[in-house]
Protein backbone atom coordinates (compact mmCIF):
# COMPACT_ATOMS: atom_id res chain seq x y z
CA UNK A 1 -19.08 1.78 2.16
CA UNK A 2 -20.68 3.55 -0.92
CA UNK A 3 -19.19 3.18 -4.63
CA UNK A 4 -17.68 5.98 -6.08
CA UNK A 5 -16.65 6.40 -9.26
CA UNK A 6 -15.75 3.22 -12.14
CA UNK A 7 -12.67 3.25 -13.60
CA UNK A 8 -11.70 1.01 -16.54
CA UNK A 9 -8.19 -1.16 -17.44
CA UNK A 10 -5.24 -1.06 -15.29
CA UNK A 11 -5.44 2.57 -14.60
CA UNK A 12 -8.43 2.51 -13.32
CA UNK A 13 -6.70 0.23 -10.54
CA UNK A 14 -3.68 2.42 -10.13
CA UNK A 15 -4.96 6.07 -10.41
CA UNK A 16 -7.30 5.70 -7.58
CA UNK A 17 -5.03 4.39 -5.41
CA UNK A 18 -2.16 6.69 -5.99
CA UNK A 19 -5.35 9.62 -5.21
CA UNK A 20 -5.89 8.08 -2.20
CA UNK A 21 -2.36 8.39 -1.31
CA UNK A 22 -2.16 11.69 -2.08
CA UNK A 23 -5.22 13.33 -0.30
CA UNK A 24 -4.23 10.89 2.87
CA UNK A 25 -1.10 13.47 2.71
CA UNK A 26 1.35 10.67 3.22
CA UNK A 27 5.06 11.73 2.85
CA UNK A 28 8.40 10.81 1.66
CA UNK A 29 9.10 8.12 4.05
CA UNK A 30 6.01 7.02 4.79
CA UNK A 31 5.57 3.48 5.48
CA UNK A 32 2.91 1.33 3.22
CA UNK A 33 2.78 -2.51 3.87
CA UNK A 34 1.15 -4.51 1.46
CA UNK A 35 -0.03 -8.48 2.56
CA UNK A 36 -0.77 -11.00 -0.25
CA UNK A 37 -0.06 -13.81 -1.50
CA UNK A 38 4.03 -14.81 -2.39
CA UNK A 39 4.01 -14.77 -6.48
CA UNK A 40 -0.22 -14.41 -7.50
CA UNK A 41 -0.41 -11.05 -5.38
CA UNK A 42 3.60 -10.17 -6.00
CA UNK A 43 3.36 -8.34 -9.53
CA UNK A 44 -0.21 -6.77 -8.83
CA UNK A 45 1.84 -5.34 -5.57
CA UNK A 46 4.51 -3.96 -7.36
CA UNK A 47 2.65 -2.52 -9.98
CA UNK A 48 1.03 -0.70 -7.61
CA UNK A 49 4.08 -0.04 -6.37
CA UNK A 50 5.17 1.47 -9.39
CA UNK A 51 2.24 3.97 -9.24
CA UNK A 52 3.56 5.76 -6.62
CA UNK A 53 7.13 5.32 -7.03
CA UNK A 54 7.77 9.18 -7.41
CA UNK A 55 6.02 9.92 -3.94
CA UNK A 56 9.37 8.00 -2.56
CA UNK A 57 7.39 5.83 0.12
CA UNK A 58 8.75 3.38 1.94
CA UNK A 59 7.47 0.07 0.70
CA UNK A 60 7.13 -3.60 1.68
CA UNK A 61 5.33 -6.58 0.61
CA UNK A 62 4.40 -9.28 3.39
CA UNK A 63 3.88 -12.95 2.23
CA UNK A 64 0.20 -13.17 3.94
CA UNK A 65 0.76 -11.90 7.23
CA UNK A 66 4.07 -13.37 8.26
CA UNK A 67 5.81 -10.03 8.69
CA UNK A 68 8.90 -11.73 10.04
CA UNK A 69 9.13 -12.18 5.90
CA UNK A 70 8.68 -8.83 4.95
CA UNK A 71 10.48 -7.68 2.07
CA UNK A 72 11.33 -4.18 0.42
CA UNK A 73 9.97 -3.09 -2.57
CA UNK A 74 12.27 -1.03 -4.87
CA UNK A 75 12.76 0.68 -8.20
CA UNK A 76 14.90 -1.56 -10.53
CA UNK A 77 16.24 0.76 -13.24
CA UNK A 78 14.80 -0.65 -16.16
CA UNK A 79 12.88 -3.23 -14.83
CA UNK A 80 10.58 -1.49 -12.05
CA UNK A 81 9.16 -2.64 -8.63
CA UNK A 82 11.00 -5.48 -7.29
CA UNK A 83 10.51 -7.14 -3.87
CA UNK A 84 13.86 -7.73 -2.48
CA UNK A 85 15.90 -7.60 0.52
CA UNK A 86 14.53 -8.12 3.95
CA UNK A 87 12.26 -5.34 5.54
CA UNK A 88 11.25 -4.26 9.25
CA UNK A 89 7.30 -2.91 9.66
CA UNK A 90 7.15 0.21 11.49
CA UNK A 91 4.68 2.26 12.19
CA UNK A 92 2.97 2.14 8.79
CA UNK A 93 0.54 4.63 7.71
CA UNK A 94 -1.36 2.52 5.14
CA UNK A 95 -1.58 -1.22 4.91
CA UNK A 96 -3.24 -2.60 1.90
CA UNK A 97 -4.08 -6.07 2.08
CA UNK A 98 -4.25 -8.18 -1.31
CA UNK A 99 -7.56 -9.98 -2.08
CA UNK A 100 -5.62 -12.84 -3.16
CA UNK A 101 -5.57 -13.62 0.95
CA UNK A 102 -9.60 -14.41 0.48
CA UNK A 103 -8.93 -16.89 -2.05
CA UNK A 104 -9.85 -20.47 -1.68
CA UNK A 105 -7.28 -23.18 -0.11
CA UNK A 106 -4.66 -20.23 1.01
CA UNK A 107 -3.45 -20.94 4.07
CA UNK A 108 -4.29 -17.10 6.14
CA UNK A 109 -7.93 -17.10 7.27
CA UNK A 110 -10.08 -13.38 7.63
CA UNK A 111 -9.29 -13.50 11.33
CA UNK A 112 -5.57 -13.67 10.68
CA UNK A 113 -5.68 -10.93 8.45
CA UNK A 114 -7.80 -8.71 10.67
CA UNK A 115 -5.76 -9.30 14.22
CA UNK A 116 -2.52 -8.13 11.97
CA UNK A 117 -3.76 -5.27 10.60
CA UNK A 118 -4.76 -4.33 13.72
CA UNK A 119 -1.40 -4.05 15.43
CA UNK A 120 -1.47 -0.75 13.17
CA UNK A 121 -4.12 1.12 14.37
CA UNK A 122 -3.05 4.46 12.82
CA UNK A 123 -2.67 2.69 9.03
CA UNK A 124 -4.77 3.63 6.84
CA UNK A 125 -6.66 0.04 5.48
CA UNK A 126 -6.72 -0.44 1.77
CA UNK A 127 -8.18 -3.43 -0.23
CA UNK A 128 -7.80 -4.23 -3.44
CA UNK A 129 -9.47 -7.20 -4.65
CA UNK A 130 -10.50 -8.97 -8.50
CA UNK A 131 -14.06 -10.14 -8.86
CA UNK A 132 -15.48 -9.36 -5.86
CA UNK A 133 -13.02 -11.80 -3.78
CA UNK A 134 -13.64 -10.13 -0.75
CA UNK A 135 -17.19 -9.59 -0.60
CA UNK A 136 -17.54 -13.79 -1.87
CA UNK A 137 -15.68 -14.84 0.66
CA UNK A 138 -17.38 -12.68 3.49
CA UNK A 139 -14.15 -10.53 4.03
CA UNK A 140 -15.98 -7.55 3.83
CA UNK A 141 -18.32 -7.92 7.12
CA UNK A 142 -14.99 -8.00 9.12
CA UNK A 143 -12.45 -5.70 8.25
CA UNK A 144 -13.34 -2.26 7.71
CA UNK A 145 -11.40 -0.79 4.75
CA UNK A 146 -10.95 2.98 4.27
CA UNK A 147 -10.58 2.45 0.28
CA UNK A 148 -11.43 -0.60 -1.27
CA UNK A 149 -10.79 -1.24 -5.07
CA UNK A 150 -12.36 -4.40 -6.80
CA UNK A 151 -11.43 -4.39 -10.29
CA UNK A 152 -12.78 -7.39 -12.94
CA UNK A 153 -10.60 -9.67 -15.00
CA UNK A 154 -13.50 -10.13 -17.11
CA UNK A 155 -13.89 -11.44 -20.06
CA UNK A 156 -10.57 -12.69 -20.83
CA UNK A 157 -10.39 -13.15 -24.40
CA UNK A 158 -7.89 -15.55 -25.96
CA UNK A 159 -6.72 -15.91 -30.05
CA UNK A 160 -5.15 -18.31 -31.32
């Protein structure tokens, strides 16, 4: 995998991957599963969500890969992506798995990950990662993503 382009700020996380929606010619319908972890990798999620809320996907967010948890993810007038409401996986044409998964102490291991991504072999595979989480924890050397984007959180400035 060869780097692209840099993007800055949030829509540097968000344009790309709506592009890479796009030219994958998904369609109204489409499935896109997203696996992370329940409230770190939940807003992240629906923001990107939100990104591609007018190309009327199907989506659902998976607490780390337990899909029997699955749960929609839906405009909230007003408010904006919401998880909510159970969800059934099927036949997805993009799974995107959260970098949050690679973090320390979280309870999914690489292997995990990989064997349920696998049982979509037609998904596209999306990562999207902060600091370099998945190439840290090795992540990288066993799942092959199609798109992967690793933004930084960094610095973080604070004022009081």
């Amino acid at each position: 995998m060869k780097q692209k382009e840099v993007f800055q700020g949030v829509p540097g996380m968000l344009r790309p991957f709506k592009e890479y929606i796009e030219k994958k010619g998904l369609r109204a319908g489409d499935q896109v599963v997203y696996y992370g972890c329940p409230g770190t990798c939940t807003p992240f999620v629906e923001l990107l969500g939100f990104a591609v809320r007018g190309l009327d996907l199907k989506q659902v967010f998976v607490p780390y890969v337990e899909e029997s948890k699955a749960q929609v993810i839906r405009l909230v007038p007003d408010i904006g992506m919401q998880a909510g409401g159970p969800a059934s996986i099927k036949d997805p044409a993009m799974v995107v798995v959260m970098g949050g998964l690679s973090m320390p102490n979280v309870p999914v291991t690489v292997d995990q990950v990989k064997s349920t991504i696998e049982k979509h072999p037609d998904a596209s595979r999306v990562g999207i990662c902060f600091m370099n989480m998945f190439e840290k924890a090795g992540w990288l050397k066993a799942i092959d993503f199609d798109l992967l984007i690793d933004a930084s959180i960094n610095p973080v400035n604070v004022w009081k």
